[in-house]
Each structure stands twice: as C-alpha cells, then as structure tokens.
N, C-alpha and C. Protein backbone atom coordinates (compact mmCIF):
# COMPACT_ATOMS: atom_id res chain seq x y z
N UNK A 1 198.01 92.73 25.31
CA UNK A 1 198.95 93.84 25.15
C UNK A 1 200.41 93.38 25.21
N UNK A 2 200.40 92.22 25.93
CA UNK A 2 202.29 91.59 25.45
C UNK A 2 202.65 91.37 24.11
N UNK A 3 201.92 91.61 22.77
CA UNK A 3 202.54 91.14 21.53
C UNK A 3 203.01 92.40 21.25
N UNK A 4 204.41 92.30 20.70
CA UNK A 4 204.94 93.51 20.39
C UNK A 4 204.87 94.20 19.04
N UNK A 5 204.57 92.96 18.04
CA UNK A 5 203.56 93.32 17.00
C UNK A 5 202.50 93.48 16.92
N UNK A 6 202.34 94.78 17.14
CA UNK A 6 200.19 95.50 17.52
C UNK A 6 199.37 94.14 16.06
N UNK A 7 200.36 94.17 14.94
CA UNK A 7 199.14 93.74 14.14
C UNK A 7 198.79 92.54 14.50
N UNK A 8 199.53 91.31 15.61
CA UNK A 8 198.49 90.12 16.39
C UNK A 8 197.23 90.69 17.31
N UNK A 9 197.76 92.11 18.25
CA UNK A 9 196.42 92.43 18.84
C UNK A 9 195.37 92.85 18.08
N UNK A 10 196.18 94.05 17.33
CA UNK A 10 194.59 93.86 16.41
C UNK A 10 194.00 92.70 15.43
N UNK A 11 194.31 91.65 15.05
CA UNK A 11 193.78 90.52 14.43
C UNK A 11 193.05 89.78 15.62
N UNK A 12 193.26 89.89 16.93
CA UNK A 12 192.63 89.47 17.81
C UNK A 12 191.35 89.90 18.00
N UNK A 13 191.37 91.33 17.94
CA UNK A 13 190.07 92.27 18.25
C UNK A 13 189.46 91.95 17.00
N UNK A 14 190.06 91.70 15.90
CA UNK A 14 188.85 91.54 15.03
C UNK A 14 188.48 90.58 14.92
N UNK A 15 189.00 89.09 15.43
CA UNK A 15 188.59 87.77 15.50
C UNK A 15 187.97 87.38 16.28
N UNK A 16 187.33 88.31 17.52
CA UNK A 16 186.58 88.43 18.41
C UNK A 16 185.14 89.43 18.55
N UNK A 17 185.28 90.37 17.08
CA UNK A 17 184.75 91.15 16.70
C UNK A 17 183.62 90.51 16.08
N UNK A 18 184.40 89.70 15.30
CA UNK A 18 183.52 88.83 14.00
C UNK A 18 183.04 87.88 14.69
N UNK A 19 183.10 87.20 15.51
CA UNK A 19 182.27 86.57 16.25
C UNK A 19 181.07 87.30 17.64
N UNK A 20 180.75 88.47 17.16
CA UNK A 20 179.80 89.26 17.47
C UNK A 20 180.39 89.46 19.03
N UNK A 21 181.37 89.35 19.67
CA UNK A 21 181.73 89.98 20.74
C UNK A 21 181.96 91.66 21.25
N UNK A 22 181.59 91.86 21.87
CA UNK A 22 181.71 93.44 21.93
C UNK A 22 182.47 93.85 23.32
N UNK A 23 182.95 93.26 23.63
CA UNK A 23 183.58 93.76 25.01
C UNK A 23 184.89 92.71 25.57
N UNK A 24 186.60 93.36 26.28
CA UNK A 24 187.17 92.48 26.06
C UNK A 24 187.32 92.94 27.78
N UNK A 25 187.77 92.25 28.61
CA UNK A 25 188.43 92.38 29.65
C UNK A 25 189.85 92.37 29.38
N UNK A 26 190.83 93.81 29.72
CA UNK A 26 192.70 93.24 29.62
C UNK A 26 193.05 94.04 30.70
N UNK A 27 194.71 93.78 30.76
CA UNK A 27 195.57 93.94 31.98
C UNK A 27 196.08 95.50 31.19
N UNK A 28 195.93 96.31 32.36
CA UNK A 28 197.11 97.96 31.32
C UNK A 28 198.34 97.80 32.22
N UNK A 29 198.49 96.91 33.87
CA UNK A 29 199.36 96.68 34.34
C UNK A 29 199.50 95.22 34.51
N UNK A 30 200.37 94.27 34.68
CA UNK A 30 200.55 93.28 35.70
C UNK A 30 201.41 92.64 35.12
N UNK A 31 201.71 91.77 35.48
CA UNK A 31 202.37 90.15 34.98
C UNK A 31 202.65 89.45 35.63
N UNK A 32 202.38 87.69 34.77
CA UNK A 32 202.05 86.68 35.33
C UNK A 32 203.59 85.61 34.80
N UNK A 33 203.98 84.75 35.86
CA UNK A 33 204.94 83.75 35.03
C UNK A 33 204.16 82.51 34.77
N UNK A 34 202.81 82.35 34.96
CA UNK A 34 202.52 81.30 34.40
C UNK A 34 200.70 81.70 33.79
N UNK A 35 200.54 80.93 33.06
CA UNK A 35 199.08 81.42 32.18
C UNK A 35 197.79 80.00 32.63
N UNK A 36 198.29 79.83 34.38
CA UNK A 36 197.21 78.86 34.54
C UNK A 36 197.16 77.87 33.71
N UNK A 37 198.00 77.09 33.44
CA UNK A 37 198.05 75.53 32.60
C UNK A 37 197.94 75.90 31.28
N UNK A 38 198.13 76.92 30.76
CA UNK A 38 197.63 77.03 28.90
C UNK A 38 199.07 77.16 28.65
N UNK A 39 199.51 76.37 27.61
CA UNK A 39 200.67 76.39 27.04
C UNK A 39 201.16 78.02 26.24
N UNK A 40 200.98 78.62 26.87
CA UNK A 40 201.55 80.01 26.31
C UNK A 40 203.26 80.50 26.34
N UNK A 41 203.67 80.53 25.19
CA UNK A 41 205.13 80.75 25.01
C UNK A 41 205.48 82.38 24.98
N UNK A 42 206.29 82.48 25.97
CA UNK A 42 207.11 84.24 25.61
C UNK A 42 208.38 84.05 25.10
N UNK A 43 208.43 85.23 24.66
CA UNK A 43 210.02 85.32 23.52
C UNK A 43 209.85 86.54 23.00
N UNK A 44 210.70 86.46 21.82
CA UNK A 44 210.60 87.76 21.47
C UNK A 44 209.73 88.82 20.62
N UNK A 45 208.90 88.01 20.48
CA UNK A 45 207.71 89.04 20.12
C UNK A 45 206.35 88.43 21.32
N UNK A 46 206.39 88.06 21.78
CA UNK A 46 205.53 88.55 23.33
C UNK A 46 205.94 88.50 24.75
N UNK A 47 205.35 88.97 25.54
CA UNK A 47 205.62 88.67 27.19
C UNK A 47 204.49 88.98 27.82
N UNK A 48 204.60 88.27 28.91
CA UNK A 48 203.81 88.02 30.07
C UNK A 48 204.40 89.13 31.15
N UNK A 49 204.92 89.88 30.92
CA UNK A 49 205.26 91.25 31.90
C UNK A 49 204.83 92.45 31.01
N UNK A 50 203.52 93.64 31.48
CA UNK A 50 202.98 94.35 31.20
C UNK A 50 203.43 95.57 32.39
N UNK A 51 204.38 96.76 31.76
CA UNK A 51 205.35 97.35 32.38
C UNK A 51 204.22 98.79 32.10
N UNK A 52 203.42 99.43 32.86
CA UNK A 52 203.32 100.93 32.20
C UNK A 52 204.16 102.23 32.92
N UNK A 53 205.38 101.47 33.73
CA UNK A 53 206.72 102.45 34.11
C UNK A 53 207.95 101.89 33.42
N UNK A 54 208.47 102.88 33.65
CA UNK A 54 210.26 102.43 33.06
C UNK A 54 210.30 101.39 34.55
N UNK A 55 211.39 100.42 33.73
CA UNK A 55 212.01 99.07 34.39
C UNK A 55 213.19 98.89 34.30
N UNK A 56 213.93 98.60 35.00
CA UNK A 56 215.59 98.67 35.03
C UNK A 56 215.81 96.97 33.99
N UNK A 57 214.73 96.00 34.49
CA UNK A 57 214.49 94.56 33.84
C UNK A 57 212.93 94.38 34.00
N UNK A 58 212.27 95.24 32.67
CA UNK A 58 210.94 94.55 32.68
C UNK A 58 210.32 93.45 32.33
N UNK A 59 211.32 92.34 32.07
CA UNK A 59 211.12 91.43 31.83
C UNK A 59 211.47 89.91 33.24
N UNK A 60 211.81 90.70 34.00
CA UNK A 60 211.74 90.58 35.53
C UNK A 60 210.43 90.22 35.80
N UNK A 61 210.46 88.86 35.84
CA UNK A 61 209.46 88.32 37.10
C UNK A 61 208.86 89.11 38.02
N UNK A 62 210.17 89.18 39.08
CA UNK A 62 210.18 89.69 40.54
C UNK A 62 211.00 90.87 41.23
N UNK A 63 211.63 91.04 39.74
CA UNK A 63 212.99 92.00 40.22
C UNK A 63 213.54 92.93 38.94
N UNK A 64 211.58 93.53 38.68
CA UNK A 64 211.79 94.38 37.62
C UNK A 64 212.67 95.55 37.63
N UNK A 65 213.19 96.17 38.71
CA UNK A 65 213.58 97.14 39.07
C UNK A 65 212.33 98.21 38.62
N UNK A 66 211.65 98.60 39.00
CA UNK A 66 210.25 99.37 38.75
C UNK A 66 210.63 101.07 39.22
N UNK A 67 210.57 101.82 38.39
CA UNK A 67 210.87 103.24 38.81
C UNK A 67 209.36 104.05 38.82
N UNK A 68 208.65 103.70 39.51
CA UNK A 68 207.05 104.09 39.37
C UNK A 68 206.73 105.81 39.31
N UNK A 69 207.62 106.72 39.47
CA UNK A 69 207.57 108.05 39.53
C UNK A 69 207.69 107.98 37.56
N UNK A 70 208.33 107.46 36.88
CA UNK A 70 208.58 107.66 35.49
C UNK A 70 207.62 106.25 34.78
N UNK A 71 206.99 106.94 33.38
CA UNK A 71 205.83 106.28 32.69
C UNK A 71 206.68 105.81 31.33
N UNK A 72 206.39 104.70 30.85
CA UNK A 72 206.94 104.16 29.92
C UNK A 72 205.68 104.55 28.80
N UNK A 73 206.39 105.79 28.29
CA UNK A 73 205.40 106.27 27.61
C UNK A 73 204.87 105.90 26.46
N UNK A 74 205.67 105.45 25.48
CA UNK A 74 205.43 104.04 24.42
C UNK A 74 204.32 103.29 24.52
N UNK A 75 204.68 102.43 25.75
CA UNK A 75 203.56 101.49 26.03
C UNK A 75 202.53 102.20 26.18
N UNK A 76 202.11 103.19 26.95
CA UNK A 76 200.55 104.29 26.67
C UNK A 76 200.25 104.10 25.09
N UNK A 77 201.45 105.11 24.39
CA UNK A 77 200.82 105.34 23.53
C UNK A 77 200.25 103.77 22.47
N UNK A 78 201.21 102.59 22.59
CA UNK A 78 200.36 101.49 22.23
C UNK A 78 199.06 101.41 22.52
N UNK A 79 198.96 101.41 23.81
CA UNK A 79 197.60 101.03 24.20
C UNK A 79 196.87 102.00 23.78
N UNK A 80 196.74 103.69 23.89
CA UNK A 80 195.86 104.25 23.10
C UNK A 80 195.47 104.04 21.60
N UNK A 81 196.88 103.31 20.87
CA UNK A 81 196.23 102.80 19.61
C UNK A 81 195.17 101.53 19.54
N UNK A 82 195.60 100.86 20.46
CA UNK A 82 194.73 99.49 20.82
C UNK A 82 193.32 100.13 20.80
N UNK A 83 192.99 101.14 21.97
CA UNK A 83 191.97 101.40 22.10
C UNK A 83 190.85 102.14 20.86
N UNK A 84 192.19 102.96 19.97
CA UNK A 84 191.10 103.52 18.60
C UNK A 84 190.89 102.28 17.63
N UNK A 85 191.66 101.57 17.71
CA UNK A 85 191.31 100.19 16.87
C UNK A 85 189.77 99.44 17.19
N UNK A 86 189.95 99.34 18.63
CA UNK A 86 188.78 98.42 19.17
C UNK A 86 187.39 99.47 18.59
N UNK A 87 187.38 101.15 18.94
CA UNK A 87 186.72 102.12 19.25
C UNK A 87 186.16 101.94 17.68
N UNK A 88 186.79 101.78 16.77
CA UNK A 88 186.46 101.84 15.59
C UNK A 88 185.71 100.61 15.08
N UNK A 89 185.63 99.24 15.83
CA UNK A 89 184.71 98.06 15.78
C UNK A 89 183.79 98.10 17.21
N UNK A 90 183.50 99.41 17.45
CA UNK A 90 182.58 99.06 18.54
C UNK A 90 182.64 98.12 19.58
N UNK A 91 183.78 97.84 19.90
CA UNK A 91 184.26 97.31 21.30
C UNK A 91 184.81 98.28 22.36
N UNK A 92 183.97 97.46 23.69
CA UNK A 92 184.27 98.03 24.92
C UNK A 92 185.59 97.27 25.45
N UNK A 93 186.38 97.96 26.02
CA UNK A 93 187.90 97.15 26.90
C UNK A 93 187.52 97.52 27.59
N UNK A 94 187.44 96.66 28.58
CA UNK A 94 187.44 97.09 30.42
C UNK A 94 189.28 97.46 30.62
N UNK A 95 189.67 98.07 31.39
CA UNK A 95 190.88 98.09 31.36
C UNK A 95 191.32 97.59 32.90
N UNK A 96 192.18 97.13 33.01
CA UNK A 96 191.75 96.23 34.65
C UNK A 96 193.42 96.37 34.80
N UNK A 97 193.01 97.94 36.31
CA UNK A 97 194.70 98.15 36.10
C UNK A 97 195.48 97.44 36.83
N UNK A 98 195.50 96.21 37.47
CA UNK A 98 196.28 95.10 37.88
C UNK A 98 195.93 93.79 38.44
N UNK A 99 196.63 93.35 38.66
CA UNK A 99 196.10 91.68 39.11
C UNK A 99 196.98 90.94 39.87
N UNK A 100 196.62 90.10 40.84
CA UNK A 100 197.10 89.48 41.73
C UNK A 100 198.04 88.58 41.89
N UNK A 101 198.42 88.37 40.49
CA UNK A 101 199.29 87.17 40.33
C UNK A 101 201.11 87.69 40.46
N UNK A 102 201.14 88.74 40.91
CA UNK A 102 202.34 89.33 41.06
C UNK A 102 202.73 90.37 42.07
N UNK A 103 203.60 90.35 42.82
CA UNK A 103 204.03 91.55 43.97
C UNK A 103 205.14 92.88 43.52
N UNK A 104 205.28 92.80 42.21
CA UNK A 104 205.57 94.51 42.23
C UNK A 104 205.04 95.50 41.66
N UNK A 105 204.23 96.28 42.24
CA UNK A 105 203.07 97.06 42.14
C UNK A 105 203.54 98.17 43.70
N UNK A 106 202.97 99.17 42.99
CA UNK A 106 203.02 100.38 43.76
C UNK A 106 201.96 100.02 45.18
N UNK A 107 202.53 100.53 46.45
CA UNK A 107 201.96 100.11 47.18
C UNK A 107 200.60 100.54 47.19
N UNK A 108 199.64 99.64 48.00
CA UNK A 108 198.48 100.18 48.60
C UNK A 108 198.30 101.56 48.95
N UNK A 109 197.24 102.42 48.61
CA UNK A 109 197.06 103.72 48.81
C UNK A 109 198.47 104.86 48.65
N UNK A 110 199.13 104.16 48.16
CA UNK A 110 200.67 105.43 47.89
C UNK A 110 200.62 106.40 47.24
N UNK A 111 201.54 107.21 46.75
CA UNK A 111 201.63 108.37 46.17
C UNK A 111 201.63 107.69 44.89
N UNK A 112 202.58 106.43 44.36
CA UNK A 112 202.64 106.15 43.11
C UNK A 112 201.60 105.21 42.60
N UNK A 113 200.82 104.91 43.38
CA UNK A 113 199.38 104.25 43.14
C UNK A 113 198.75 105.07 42.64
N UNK A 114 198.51 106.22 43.48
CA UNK A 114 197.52 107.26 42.76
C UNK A 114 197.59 107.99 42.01
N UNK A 115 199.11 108.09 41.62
CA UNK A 115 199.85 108.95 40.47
C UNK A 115 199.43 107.71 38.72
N UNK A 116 199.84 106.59 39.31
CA UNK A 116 199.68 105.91 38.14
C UNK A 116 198.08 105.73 37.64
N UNK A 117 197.10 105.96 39.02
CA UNK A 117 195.58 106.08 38.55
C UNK A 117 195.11 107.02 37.81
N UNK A 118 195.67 108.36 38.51
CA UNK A 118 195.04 109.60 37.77
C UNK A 118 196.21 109.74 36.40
N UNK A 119 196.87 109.44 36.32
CA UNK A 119 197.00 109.51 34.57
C UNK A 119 196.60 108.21 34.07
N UNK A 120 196.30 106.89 34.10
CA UNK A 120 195.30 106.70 33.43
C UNK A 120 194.20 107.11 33.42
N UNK A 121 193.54 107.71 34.23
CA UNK A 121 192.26 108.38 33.65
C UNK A 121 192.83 109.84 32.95
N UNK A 122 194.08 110.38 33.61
CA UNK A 122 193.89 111.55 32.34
C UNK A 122 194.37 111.02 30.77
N UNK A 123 194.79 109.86 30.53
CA UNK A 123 195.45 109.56 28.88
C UNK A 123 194.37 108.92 28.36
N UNK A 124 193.03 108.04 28.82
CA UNK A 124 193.09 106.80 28.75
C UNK A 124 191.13 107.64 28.69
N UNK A 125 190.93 108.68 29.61
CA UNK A 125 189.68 108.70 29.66
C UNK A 125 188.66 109.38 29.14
N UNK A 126 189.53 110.23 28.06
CA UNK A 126 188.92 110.55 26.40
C UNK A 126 188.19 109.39 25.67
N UNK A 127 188.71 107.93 25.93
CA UNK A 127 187.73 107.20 24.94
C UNK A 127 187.01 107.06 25.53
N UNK A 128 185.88 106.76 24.26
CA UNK A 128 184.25 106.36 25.02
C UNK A 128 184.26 104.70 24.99
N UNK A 129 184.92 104.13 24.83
CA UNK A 129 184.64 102.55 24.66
C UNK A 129 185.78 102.13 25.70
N UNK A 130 185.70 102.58 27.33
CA UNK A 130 186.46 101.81 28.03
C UNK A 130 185.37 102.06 29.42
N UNK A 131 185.52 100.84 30.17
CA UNK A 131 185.00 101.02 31.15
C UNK A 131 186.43 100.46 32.40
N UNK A 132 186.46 100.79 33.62
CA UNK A 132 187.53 100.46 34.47
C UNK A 132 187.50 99.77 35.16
N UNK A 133 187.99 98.91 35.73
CA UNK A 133 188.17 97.40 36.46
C UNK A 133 189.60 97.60 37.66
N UNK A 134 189.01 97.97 39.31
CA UNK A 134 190.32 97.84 39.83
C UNK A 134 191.05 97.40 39.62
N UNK A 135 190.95 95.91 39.74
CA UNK A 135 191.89 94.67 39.67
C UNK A 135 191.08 93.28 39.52
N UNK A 136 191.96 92.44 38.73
CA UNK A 136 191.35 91.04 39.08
C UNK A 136 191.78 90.62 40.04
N UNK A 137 190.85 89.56 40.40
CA UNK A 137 191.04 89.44 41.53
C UNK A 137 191.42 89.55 43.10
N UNK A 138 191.02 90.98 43.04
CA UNK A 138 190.92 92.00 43.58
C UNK A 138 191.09 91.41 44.84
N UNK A 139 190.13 91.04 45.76
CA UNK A 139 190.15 90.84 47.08
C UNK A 139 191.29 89.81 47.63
N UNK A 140 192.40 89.46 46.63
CA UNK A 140 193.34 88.96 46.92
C UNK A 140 194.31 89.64 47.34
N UNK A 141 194.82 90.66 47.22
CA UNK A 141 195.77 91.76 46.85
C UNK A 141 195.31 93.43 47.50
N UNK A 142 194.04 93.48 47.66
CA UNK A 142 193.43 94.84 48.14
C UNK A 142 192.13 94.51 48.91
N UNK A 143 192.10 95.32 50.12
CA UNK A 143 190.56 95.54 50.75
C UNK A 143 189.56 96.13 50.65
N UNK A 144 188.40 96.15 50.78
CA UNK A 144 186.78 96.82 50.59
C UNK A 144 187.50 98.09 51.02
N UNK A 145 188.13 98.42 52.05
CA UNK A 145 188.32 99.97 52.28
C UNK A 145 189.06 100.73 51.19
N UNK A 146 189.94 99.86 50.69
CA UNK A 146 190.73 100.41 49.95
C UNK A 146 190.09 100.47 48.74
N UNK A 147 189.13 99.53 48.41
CA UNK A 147 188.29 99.73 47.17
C UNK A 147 187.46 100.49 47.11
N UNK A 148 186.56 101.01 48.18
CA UNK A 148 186.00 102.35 48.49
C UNK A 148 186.73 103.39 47.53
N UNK A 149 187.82 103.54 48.71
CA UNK A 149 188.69 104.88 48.60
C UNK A 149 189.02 104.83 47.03
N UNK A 150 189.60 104.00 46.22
CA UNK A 150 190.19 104.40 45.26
C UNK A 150 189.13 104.44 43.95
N UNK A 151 187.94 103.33 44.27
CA UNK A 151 186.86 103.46 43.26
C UNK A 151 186.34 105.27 43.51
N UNK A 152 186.28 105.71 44.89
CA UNK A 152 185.33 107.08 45.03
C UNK A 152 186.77 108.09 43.69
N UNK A 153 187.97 108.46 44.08
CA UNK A 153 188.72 109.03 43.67
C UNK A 153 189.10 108.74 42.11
N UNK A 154 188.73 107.89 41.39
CA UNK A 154 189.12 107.71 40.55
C UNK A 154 187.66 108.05 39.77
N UNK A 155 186.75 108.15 40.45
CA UNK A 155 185.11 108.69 39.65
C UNK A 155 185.70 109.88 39.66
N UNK A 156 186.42 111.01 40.40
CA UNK A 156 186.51 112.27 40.57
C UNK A 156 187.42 112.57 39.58
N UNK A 157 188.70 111.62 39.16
CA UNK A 157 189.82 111.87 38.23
C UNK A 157 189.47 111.91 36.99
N UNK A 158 188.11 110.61 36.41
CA UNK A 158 187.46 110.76 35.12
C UNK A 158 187.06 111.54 35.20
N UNK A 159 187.35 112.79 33.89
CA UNK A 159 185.96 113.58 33.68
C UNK A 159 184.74 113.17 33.10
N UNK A 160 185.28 111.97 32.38
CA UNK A 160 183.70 111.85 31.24
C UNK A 160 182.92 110.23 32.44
N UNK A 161 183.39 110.32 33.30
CA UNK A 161 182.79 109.17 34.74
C UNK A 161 182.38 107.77 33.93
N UNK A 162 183.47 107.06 33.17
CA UNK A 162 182.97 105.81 32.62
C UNK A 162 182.74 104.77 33.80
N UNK A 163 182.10 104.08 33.25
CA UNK A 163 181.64 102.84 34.47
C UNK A 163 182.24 102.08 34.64
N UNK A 164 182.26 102.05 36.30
CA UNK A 164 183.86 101.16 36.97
C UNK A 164 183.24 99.62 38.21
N UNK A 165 184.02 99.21 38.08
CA UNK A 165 184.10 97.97 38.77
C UNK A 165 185.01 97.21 39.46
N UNK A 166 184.96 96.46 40.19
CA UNK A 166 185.70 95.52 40.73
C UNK A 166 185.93 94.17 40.69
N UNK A 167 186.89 93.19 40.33
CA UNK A 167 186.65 91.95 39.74
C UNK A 167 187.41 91.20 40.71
N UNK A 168 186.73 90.64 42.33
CA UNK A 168 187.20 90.03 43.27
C UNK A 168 187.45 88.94 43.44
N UNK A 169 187.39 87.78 43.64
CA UNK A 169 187.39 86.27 44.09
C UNK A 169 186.27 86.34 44.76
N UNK A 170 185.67 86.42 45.56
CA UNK A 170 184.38 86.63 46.24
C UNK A 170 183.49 87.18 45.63
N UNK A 171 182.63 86.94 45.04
CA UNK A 171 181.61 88.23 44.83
C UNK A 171 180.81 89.03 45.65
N UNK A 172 181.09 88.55 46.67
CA UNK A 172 180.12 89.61 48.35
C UNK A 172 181.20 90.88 48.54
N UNK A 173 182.55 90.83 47.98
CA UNK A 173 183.18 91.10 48.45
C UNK A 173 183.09 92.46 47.02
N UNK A 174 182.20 93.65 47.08
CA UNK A 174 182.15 94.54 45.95
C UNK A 174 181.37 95.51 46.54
N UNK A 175 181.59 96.75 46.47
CA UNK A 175 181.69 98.14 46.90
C UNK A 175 179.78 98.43 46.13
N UNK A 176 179.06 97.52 46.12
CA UNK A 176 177.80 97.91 45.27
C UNK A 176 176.69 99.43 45.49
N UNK A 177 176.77 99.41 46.70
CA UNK A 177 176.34 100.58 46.84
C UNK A 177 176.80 101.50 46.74
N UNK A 178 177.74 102.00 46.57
CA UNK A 178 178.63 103.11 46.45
C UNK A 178 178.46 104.02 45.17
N UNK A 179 178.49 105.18 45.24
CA UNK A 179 178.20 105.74 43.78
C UNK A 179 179.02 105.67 42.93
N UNK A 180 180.45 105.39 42.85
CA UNK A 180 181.26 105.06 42.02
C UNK A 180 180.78 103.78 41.54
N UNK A 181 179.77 103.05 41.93
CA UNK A 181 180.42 101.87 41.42
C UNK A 181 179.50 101.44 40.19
N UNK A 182 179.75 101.09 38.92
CA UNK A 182 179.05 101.16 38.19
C UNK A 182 178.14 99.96 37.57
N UNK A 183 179.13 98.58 37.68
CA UNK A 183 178.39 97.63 37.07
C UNK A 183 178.96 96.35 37.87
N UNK A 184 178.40 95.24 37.89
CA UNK A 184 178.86 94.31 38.70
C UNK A 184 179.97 93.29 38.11
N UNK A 185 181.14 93.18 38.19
CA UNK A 185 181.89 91.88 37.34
C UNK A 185 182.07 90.48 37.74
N UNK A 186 181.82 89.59 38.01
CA UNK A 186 181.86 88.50 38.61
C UNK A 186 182.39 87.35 37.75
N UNK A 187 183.12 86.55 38.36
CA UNK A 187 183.17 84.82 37.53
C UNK A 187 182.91 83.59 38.58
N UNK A 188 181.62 82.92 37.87
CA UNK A 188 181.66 81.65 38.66
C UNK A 188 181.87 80.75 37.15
N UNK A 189 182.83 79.82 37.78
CA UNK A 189 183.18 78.25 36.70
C UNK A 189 181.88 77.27 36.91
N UNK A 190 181.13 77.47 37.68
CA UNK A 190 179.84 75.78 37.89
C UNK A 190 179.32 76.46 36.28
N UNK A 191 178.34 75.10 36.46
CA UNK A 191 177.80 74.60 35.41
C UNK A 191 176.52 75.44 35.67
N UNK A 192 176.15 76.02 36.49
CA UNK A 192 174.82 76.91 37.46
C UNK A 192 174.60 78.48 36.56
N UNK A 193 174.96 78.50 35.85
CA UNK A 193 175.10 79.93 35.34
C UNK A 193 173.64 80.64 34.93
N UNK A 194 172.64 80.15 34.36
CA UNK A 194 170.73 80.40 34.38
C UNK A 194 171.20 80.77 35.81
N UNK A 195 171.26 79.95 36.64
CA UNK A 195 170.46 80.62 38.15
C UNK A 195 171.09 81.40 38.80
N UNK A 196 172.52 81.79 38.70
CA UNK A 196 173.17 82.93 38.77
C UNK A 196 172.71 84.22 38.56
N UNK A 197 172.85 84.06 37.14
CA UNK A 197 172.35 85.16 36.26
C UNK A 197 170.70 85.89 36.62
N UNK A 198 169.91 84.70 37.34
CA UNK A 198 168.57 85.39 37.70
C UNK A 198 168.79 85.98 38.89
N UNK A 199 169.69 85.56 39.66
CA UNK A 199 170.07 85.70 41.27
C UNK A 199 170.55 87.29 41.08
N UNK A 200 171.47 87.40 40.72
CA UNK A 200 172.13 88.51 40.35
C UNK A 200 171.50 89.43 39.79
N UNK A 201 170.31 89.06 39.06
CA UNK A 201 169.36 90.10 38.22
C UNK A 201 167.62 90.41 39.28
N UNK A 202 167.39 89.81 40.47
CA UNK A 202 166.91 90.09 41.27
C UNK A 202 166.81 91.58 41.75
N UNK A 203 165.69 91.94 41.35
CA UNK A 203 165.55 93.31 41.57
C UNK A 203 165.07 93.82 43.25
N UNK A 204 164.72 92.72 43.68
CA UNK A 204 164.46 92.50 45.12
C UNK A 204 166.16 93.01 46.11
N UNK A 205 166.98 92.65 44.98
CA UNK A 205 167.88 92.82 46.16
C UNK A 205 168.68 94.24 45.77
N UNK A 206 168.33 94.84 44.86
CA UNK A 206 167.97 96.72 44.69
C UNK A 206 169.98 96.65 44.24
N UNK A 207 170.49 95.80 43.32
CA UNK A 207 171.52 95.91 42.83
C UNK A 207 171.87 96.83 41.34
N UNK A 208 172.85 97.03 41.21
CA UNK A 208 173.34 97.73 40.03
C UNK A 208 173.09 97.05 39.01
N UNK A 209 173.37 97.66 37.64
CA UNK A 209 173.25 96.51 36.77
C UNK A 209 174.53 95.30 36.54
N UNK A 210 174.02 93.73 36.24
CA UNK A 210 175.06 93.14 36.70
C UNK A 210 175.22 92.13 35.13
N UNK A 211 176.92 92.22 35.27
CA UNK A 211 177.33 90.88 34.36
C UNK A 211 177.64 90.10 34.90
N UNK A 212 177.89 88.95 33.99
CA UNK A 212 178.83 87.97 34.44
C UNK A 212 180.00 87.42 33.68
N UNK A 213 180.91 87.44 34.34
CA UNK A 213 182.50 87.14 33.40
C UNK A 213 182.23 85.22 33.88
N UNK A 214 182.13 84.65 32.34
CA UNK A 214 182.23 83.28 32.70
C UNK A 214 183.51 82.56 32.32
C-alpha cells in the first residue's frame, strides 16, 4: 500500500494471482525505516510510512505528528479500491492493522485505538475477501489480555464476523480458544515445516483451523 501509483499494487496482485496465490498478508497501519536487509528504496512514488490518520509529517519516522481523532480519508478510500481489485481475482488480504516495528500508534486499549478499529470494520467489513490480523508481531508491542479484549470487540464491530487472528513472535502466545478467534497465523523460518504443519494440524490438541505464514 506505499506505492502511490495503485497501478504497481495492482500489477502486484496480479503477479501473485497468476502464480495461483490466493491470499496476501498487508499493513492498513504501520511503518518501518528499514525492510530487514532487502534493498528497498522510498521516494517519491513509494514509502515505508502507512498513515490511515492525518499527519502533520507522515513521512516521519518518529515524529509523524499523528492526529488520531481525524482519518486520512483518501488512503481508505485507496485501500477499498485495493480490496475490489484483489475481490475481483479471488484473493483474500488479511489486513494486519499494525506492527511492531514502530512506536507511534494509538495507545494500548485507548479511545483512539478503538475508534480506529471500529471504523475499520465499519469501511473495510462489507468485503467478503478480507480476513483480520491484530498485528504482526504482535506479542512484541501488545498482551494476551489485550488481545482477548480487542479480538472479543472487534467480532462485535464486524457485522458480517470475518475470520480474525493474531500474528505473534511466539506462537503459544494466541488467544485460540476464544470465540473470536478464527484461524491460526504463525511463521517459523527452520527447514522443519512437514512436521510443523502435522503438529499444528493435530486434532488431539482440539485447535482451530491452522496456517502457516512461511
């Protein structure tokens, strides 16, 4: 969602399309100043700062000036085009409303946390091809209590109840029993991935249904 020419995102979705992919994991909030060792360049037709409020400098690292009561409504409506694009090649977006690699974000359990939750589910939860993702790397940045609380409230804000998840650093560390919670997201890097995948699909241990993000 940082290219400011939609027609690279959508050449993306379809270059991922055509290689029989059906589902993308993205950010609707965050930003990162570095892309983990991949030579990725910003300028002026992309960035690595994903703003869905007005910003005094959203191109601010650290010192976006963030006005979280006001929605940068543009950027919605991008992303709702993103989403009829994908909707129309039968792709699922997880939408994963933030990530750890950055500290300005509405606080934990706040008014503008939950203001910015329940309108994404009210703009965002008409499509049928999205499922929701607290955060990556979640248990960096937020706790099991807090993932409770906001996974239960945000099942109540969808009306059409798409299936939600949590994408932690830990994988013990996920709200599974809970009725909000819908599907399992996980990433391990080993080379172990068969025995994962059976581990995780163990019906003995009376889990949800589970992926794996490799």
């Amino acid at each position: 969602m940082g290219w400011r020419e939609e027609r690279f995102i959508y050449s993306a979705i379809e270059r991922l399309h055509g290689l029989k992919i059906n589902r993308i994991r993205l950010l609707l909030a965050g930003a990162m100043d570095t892309m983990l060792g991949e030579p990725v360049m910003t300028g002026e037709n992309f960035s690595m700062m994903l703003r869905p409020w007005i910003a005094a400098a959203p191109e601010s690292f650290d010192r976006p000036g963030i006005d979280y009561t006001r929605f940068n409504v543009p950027y919605w409506q991008k992303f709702e085009r993103m989403l009829r694009f994908a909707r129309d090649r039968d792709m699922i977006i997880s939408v994963i409303q933030d990530i750890s690699m950055h500290k300005a974000q509405p606080a934990a359990g706040s008014e503008d946390e939950r203001r910015y939750l329940r309108y994404a589910a009210a703009r965002l939860g008409a499509f049928s091809n999205i499922t929701w993702d607290l955060g990556d790397d979640l248990d960096t940045f937020r706790d099991e209590k807090w993932a409770h609380e906001t996974g239960t409230l945000l099942e109540t804000w969808d009306p059409y109840h798409h299936l939600a998840s949590s994408h932690p650093v830990h994988r013990e560390h996920q709200d599974r029993a809970s009725a909000w919670f819908g599907f399992t997201s996980i990433q391990d890097w080993s080379r172990k991935q068969h025995a994962l995948m059976l581990e995780e699909a163990d019906p003995d241990e009376n889990r949800p249904y589970d992926s794996a993000d490799q």
